[in-house]
C-alpha atoms as a PDB file:
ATOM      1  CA  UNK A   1    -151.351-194.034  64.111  1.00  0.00           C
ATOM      2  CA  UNK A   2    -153.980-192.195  65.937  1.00  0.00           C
ATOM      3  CA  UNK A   3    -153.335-193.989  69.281  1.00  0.00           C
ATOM      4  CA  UNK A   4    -150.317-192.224  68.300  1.00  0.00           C
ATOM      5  CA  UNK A   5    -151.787-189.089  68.420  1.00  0.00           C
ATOM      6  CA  UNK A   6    -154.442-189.124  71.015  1.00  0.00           C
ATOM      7  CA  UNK A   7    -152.912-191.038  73.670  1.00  0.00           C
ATOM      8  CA  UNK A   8    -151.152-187.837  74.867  1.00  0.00           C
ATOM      9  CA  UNK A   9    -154.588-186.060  75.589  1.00  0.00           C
ATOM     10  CA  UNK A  10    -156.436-188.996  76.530  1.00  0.00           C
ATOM     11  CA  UNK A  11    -153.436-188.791  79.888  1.00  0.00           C
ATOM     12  CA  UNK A  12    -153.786-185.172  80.363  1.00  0.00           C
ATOM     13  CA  UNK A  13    -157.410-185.372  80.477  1.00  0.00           C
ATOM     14  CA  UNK A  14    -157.367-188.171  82.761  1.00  0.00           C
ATOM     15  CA  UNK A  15    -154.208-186.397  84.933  1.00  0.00           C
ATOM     16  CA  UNK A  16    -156.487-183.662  85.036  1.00  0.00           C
ATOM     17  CA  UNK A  17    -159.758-185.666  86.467  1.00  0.00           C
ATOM     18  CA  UNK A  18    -157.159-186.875  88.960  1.00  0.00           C
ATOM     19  CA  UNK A  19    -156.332-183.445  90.127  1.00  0.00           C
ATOM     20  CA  UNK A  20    -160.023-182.143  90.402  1.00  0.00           C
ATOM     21  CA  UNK A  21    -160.901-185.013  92.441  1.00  0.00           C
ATOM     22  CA  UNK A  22    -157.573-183.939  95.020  1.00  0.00           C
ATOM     23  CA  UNK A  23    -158.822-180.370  94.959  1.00  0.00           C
ATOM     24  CA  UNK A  24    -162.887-181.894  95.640  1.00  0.00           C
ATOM     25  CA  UNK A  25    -161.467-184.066  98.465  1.00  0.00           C
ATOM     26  CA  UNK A  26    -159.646-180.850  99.914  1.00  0.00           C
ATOM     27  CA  UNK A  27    -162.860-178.822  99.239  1.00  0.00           C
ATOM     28  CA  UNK A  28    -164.564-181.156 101.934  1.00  0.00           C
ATOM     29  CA  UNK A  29    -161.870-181.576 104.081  1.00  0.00           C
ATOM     30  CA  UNK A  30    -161.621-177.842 104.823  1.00  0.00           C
ATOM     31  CA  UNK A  31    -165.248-177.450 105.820  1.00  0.00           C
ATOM     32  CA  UNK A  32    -164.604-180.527 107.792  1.00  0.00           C
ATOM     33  CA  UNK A  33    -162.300-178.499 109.501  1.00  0.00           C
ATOM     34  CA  UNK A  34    -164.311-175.344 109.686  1.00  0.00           C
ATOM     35  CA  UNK A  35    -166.822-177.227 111.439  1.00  0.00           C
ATOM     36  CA  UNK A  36    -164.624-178.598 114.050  1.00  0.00           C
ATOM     37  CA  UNK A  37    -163.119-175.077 114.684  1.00  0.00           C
ATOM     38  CA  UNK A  38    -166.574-173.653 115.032  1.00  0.00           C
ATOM     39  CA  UNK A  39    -167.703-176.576 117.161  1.00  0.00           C
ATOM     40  CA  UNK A  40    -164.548-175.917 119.622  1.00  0.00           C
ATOM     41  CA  UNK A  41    -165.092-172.216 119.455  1.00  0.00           C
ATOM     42  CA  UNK A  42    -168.960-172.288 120.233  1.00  0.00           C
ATOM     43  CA  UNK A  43    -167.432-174.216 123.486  1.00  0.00           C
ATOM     44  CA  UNK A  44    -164.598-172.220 124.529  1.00  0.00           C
ATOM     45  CA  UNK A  45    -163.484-168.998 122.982  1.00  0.00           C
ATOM     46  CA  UNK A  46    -160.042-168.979 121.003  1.00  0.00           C
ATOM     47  CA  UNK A  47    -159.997-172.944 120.074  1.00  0.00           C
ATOM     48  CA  UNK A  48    -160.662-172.611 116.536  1.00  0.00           C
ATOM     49  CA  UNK A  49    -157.050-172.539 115.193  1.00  0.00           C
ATOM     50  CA  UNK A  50    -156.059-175.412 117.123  1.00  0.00           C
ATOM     51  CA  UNK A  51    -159.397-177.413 116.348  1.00  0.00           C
ATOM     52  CA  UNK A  52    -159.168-176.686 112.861  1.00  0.00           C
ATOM     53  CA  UNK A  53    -155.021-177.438 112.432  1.00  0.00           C
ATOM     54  CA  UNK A  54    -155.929-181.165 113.746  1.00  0.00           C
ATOM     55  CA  UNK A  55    -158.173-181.950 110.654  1.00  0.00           C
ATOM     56  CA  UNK A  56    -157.018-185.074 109.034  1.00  0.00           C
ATOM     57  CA  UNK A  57    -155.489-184.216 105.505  1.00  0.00           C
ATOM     58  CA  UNK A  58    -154.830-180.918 105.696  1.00  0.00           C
ATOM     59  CA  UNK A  59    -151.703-179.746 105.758  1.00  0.00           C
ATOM     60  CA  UNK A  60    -151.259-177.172 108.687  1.00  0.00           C
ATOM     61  CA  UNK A  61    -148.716-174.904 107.170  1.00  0.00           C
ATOM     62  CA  UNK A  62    -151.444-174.009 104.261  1.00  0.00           C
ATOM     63  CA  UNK A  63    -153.780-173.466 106.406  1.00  0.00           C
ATOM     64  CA  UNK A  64    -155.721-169.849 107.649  1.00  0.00           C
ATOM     65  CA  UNK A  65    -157.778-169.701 110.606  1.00  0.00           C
ATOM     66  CA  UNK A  66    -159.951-166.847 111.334  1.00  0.00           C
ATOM     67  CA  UNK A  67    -162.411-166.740 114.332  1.00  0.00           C
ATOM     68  CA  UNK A  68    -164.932-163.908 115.481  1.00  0.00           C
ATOM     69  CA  UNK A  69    -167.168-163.898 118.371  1.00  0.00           C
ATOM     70  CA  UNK A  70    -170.531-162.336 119.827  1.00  0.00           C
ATOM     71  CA  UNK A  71    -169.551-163.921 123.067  1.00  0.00           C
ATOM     72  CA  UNK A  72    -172.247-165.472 125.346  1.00  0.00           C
ATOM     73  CA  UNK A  73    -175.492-166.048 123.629  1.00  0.00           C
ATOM     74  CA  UNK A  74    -174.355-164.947 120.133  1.00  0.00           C
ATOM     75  CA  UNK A  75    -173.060-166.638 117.461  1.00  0.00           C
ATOM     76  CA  UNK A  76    -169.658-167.750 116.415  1.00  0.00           C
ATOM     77  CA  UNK A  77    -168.126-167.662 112.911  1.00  0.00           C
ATOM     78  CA  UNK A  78    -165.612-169.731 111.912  1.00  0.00           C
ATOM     79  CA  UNK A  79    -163.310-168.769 108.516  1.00  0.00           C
ATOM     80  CA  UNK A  80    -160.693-171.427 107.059  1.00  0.00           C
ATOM     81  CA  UNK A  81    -158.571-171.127 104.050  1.00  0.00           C
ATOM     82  CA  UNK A  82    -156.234-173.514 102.640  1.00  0.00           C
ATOM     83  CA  UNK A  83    -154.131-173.449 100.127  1.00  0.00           C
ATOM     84  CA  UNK A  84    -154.142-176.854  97.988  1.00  0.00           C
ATOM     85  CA  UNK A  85    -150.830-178.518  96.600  1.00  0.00           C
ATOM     86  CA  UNK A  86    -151.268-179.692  92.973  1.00  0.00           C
ATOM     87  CA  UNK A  87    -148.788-182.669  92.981  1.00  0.00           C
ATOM     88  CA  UNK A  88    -150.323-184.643  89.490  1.00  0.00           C
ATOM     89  CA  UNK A  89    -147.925-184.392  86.864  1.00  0.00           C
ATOM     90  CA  UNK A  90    -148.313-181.741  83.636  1.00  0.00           C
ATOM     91  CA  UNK A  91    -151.532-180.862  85.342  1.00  0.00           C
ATOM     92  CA  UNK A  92    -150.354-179.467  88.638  1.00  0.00           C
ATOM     93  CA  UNK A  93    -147.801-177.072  86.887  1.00  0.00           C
ATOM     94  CA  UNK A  94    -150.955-175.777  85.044  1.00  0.00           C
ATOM     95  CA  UNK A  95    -153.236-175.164  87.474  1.00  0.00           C
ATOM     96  CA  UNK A  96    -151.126-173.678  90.562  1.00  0.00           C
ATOM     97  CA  UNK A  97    -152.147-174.023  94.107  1.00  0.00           C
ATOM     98  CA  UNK A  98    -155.937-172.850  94.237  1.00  0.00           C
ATOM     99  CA  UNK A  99    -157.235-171.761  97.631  1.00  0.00           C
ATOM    100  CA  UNK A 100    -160.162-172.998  98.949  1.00  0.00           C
ATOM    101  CA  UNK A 101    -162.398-171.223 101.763  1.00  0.00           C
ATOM    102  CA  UNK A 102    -165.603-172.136 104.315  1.00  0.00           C
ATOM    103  CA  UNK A 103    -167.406-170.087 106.627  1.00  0.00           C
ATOM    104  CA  UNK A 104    -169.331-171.774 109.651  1.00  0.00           C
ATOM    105  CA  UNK A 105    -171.354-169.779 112.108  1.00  0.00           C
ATOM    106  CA  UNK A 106    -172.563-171.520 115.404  1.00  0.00           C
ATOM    107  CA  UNK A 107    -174.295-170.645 118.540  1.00  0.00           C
ATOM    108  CA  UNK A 108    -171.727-169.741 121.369  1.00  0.00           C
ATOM    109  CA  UNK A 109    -172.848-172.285 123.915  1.00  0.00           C
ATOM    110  CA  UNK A 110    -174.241-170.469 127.201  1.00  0.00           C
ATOM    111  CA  UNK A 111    -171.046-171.450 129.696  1.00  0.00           C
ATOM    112  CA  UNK A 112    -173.970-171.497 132.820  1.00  0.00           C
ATOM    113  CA  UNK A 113    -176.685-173.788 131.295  1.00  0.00           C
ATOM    114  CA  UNK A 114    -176.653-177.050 132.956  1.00  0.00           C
ATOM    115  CA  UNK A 115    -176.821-180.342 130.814  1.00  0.00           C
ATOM    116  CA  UNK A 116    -178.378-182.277 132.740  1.00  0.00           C
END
């Protein structure tokens, strides 16, 4: 009888530990891509969006690039937002679609500087 009765919440809680850890993985996947975007920016101006759009993951329809530049010498910041799908079952329905955000600021490599 109270398997009965508990077995319901004992699968919500556990759909719901499912969905955290999707929106945790997404969480890292979109500084991941952040990163990258600042990376390719710090390079060449403008190469954030693309940079960022080939993370591994994310969707790029749900995804919000944002770049700013000092130019030369300054720094680079980097914003990304994505927008999560909840696909687990009962749980996804109550949580939505959260949106998740980072903010990376690099220094704009100096395009004369040689390497070697």
């Amino acid at each position: 009888m109270e398997l009965a009765l508990t077995l319901p919440v004992v699968v919500v809680v556990l759909l719901a530990v499912v969905q955290v850890a999707l929106v945790a993985r997404s969480q890292i996947l979109v500084v991941d891509a952040a990163r990258a975007g600042a990376r390719a920016a710090a390079v060449r101006a403008g190469a954030a969006d693309a940079a960022a759009r080939r993370t591994p993951g994310l969707q790029a329809d749900r995804l919000e690039v944002w770049e700013s530049s000092a130019g030369p010498g300054g720094d680079v910041e980097v914003r990304v937002r994505y927008r999560v799908r909840t696909d687990v079952p009962l749980v996804g329905a109550l949580v939505g679609e959260p949106t998740l955000e980072s903010t990376v600021t690099m220094a704009v490599e100096d395009e004369e500087a040689d390497p070697g």
